[in-house]
C-alpha atoms as a PDB file:
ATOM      1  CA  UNK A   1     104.243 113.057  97.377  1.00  0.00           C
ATOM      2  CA  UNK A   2     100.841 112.196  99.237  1.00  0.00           C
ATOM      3  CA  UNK A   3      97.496 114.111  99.053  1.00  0.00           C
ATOM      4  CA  UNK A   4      95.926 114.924 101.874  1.00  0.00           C
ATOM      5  CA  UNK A   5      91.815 115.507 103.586  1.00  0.00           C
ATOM      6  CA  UNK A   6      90.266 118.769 104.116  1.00  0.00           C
ATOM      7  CA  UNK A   7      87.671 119.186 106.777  1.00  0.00           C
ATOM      8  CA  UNK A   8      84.841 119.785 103.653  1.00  0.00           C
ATOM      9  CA  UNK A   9      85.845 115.796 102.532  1.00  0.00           C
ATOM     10  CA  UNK A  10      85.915 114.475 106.124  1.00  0.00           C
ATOM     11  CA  UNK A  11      82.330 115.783 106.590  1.00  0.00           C
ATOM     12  CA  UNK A  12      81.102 113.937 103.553  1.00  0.00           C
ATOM     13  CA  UNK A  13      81.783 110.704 106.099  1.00  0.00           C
ATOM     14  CA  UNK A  14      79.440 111.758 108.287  1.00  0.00           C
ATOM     15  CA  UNK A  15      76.174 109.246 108.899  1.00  0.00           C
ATOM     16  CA  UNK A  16      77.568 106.668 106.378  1.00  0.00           C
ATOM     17  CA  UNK A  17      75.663 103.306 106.954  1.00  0.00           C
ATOM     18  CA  UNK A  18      78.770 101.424 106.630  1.00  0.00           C
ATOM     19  CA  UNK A  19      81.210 100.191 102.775  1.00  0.00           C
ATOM     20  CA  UNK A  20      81.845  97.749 100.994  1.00  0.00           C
ATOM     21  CA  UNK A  21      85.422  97.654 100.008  1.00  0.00           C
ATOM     22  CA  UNK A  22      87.518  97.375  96.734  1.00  0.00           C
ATOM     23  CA  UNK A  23      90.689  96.609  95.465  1.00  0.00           C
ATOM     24  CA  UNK A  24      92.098  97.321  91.990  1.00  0.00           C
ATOM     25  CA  UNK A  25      93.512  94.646  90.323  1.00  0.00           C
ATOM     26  CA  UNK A  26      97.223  95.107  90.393  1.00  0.00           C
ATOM     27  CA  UNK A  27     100.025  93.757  87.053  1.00  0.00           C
ATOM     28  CA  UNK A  28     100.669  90.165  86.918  1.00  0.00           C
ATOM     29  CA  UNK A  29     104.609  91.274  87.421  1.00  0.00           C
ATOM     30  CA  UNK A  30     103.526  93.097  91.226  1.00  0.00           C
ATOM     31  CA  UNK A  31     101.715  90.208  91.811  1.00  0.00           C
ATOM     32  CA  UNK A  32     104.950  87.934  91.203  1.00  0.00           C
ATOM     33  CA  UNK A  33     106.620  90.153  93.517  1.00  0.00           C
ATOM     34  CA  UNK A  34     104.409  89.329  96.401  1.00  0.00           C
ATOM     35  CA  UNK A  35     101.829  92.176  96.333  1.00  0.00           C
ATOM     36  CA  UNK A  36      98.425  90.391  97.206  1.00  0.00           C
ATOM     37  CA  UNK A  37      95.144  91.928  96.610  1.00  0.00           C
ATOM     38  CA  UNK A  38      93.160  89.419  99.065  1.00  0.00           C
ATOM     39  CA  UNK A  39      95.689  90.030 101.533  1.00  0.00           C
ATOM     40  CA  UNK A  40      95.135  93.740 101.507  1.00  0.00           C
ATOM     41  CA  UNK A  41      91.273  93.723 100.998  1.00  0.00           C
ATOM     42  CA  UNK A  42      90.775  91.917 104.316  1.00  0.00           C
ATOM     43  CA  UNK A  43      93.237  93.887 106.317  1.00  0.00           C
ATOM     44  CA  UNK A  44      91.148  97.028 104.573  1.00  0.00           C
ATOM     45  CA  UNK A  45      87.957  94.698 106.065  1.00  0.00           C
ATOM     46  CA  UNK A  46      89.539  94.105 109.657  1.00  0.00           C
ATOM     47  CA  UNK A  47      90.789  97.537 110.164  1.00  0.00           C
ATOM     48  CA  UNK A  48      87.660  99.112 109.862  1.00  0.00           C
ATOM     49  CA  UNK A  49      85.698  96.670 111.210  1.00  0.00           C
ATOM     50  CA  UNK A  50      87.842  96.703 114.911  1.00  0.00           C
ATOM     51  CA  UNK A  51      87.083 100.383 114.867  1.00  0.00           C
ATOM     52  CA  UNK A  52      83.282  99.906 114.511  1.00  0.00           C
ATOM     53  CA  UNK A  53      82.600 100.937 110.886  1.00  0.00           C
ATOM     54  CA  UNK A  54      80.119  98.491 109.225  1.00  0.00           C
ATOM     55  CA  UNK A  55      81.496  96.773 106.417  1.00  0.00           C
ATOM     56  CA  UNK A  56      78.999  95.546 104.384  1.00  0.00           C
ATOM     57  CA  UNK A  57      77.938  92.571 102.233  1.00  0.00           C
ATOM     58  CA  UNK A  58      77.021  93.172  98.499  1.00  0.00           C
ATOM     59  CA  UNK A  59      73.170  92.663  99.407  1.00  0.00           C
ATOM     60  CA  UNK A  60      73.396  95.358 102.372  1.00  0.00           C
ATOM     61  CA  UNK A  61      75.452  97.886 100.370  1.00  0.00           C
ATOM     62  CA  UNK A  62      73.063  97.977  97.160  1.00  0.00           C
ATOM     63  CA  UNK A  63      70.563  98.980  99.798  1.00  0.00           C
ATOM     64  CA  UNK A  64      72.537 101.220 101.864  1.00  0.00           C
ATOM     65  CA  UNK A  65      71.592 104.968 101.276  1.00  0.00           C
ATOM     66  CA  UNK A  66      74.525 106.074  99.158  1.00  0.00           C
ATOM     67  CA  UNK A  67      75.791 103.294  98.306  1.00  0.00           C
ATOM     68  CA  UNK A  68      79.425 104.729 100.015  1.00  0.00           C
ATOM     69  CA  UNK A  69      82.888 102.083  99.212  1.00  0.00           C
ATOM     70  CA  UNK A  70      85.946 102.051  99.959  1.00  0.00           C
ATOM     71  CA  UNK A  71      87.986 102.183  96.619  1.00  0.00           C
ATOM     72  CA  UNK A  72      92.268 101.579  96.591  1.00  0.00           C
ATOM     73  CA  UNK A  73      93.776 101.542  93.354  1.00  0.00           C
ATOM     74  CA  UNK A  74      97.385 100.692  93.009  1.00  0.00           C
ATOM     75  CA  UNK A  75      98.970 101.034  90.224  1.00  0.00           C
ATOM     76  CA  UNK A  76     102.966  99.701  89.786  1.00  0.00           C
ATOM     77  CA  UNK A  77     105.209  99.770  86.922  1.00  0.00           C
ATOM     78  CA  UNK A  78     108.371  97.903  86.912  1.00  0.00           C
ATOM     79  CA  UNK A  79     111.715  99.392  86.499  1.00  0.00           C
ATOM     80  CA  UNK A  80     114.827  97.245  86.601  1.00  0.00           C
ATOM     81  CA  UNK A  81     115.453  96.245  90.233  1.00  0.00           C
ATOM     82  CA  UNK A  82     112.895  98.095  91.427  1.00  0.00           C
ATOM     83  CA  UNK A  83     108.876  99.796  91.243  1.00  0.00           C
ATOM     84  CA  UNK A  84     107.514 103.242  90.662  1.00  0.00           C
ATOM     85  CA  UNK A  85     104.113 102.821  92.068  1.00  0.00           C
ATOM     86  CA  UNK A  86     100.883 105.096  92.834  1.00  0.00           C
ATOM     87  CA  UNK A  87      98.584 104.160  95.503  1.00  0.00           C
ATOM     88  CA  UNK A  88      94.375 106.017  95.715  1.00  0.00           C
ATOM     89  CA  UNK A  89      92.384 105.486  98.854  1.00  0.00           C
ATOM     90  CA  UNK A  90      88.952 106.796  98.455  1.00  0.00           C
ATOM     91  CA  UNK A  91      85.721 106.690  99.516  1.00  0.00           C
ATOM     92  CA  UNK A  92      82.933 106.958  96.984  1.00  0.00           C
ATOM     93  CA  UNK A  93      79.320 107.265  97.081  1.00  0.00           C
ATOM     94  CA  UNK A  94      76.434 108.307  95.230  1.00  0.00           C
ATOM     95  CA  UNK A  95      75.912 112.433  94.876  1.00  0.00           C
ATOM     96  CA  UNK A  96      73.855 114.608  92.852  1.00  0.00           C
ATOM     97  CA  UNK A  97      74.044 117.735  91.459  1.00  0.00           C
ATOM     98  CA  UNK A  98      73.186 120.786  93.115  1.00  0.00           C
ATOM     99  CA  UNK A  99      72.191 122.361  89.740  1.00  0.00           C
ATOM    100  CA  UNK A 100      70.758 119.345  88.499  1.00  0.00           C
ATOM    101  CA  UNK A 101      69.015 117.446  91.110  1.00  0.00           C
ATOM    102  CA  UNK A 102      67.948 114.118  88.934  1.00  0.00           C
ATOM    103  CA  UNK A 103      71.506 113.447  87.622  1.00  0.00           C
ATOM    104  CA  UNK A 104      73.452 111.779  90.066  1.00  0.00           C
ATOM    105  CA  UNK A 105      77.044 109.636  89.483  1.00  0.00           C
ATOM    106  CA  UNK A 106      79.453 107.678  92.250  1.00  0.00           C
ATOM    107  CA  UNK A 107      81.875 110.324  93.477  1.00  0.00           C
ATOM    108  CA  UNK A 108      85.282 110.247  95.618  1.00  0.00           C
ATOM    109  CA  UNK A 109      83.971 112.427  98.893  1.00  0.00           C
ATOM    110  CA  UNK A 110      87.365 111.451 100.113  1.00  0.00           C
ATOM    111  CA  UNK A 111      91.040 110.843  99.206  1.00  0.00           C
ATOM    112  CA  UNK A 112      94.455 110.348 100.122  1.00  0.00           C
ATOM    113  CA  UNK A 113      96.853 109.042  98.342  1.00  0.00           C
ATOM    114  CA  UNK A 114     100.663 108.833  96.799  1.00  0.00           C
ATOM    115  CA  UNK A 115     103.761 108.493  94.638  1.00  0.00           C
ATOM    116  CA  UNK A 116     106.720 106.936  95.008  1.00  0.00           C
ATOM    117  CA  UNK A 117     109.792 104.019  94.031  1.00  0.00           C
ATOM    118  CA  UNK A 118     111.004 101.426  96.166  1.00  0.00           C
ATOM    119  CA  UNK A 119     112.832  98.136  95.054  1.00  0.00           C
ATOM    120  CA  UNK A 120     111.360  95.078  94.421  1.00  0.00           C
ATOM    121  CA  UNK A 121     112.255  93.396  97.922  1.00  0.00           C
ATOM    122  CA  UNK A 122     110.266  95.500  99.853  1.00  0.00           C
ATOM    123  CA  UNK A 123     107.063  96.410  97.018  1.00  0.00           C
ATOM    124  CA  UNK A 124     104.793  94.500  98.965  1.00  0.00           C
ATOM    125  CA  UNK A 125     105.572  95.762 102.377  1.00  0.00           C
ATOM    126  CA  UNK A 126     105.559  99.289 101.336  1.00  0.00           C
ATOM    127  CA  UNK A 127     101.873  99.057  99.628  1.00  0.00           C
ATOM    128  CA  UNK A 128     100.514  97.349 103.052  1.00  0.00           C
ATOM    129  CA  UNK A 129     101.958 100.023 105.133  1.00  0.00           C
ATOM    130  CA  UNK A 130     100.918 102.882 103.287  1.00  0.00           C
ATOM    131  CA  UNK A 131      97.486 101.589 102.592  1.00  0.00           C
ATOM    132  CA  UNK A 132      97.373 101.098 106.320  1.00  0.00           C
ATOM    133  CA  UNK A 133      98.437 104.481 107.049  1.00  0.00           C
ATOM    134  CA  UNK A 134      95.481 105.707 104.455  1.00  0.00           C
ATOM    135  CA  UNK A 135      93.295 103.769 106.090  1.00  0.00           C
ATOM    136  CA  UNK A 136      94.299 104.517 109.485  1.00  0.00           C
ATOM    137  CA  UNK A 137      93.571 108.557 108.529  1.00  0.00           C
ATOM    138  CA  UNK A 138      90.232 107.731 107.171  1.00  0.00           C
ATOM    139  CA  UNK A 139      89.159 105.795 110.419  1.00  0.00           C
ATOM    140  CA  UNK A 140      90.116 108.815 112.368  1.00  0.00           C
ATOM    141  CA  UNK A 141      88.107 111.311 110.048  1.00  0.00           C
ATOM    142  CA  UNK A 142      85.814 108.850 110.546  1.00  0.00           C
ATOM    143  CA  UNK A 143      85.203 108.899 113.905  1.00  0.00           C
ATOM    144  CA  UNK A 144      85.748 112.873 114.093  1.00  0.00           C
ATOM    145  CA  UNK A 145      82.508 113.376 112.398  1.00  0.00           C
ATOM    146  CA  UNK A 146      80.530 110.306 114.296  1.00  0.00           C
ATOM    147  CA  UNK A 147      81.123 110.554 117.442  1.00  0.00           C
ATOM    148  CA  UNK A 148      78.871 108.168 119.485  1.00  0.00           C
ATOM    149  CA  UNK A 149      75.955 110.122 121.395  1.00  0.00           C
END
């Protein structure tokens, strides 16, 4: 089961002065089984950074107007032989109410995102490639809505 974009989300990308990007810590147990979070963070980092998307340092990014980051959460729960598991790509960044123009929060402009079991073997392989495939979609909703002039 995966979630998908709509054109309203992929123009929230547009202008973005670059992310920072964050990982969820995963369960000790997913960790065992050869899921790592530093390994995934700088793929995340690479990824974006070959396809000219600014990733920033902590200092740039509390300065950046909107503060936007890259968020994935992945979650795993370990069943027998195997893993049910949830994976959230999003990018977040400060809004405001329309209504209520001084209160503002850190909102997901963007999302994709899925469900799904695989066996133990093969837990760290399948978080990597869907993450990548996430990742690969926001890159090219990315670049739909800032196109070089």
């Amino acid at each position: 089961m995966s979630k998908g974009t709509t054109h309203y989300t992929k123009d929230t990308l547009s202008g973005l002065p670059g992310m920072i990007v964050i990982i969820e810590d995963v369960k000790a147990d997913a960790l065992a089984a050869g899921l790592n979070v530093h390994e995934i963070r700088d793929e995340c980092e690479r990824k974006l950074t070959a396809a000219g998307i600014p990733v920033l340092e902590e200092a740039q990014w509390r300065l950046a107007e909107g503060r936007p980051w890259l968020y994935v959460s992945i979650n795993t729960m370990h069943y027998l032989t195997s893993y049910f598991f949830s994976i959230d790509v999003q990018l977040k960044q400060d809004v405001t109410l329309k209504r209520e123009p001084s209160s503002g929060t850190s909102a997901a402009t963007w999302e994709m995102g899925s469900i799904g079991f695989v066996d133990t073997p093969h837990l760290a392989s399948k978080i990597r490639e869907s993450v990548g495939n996430y990742l690969d979609n926001f890159i090219a909703d990315y670049a739909a809505v800032n196109q070089p002039s």
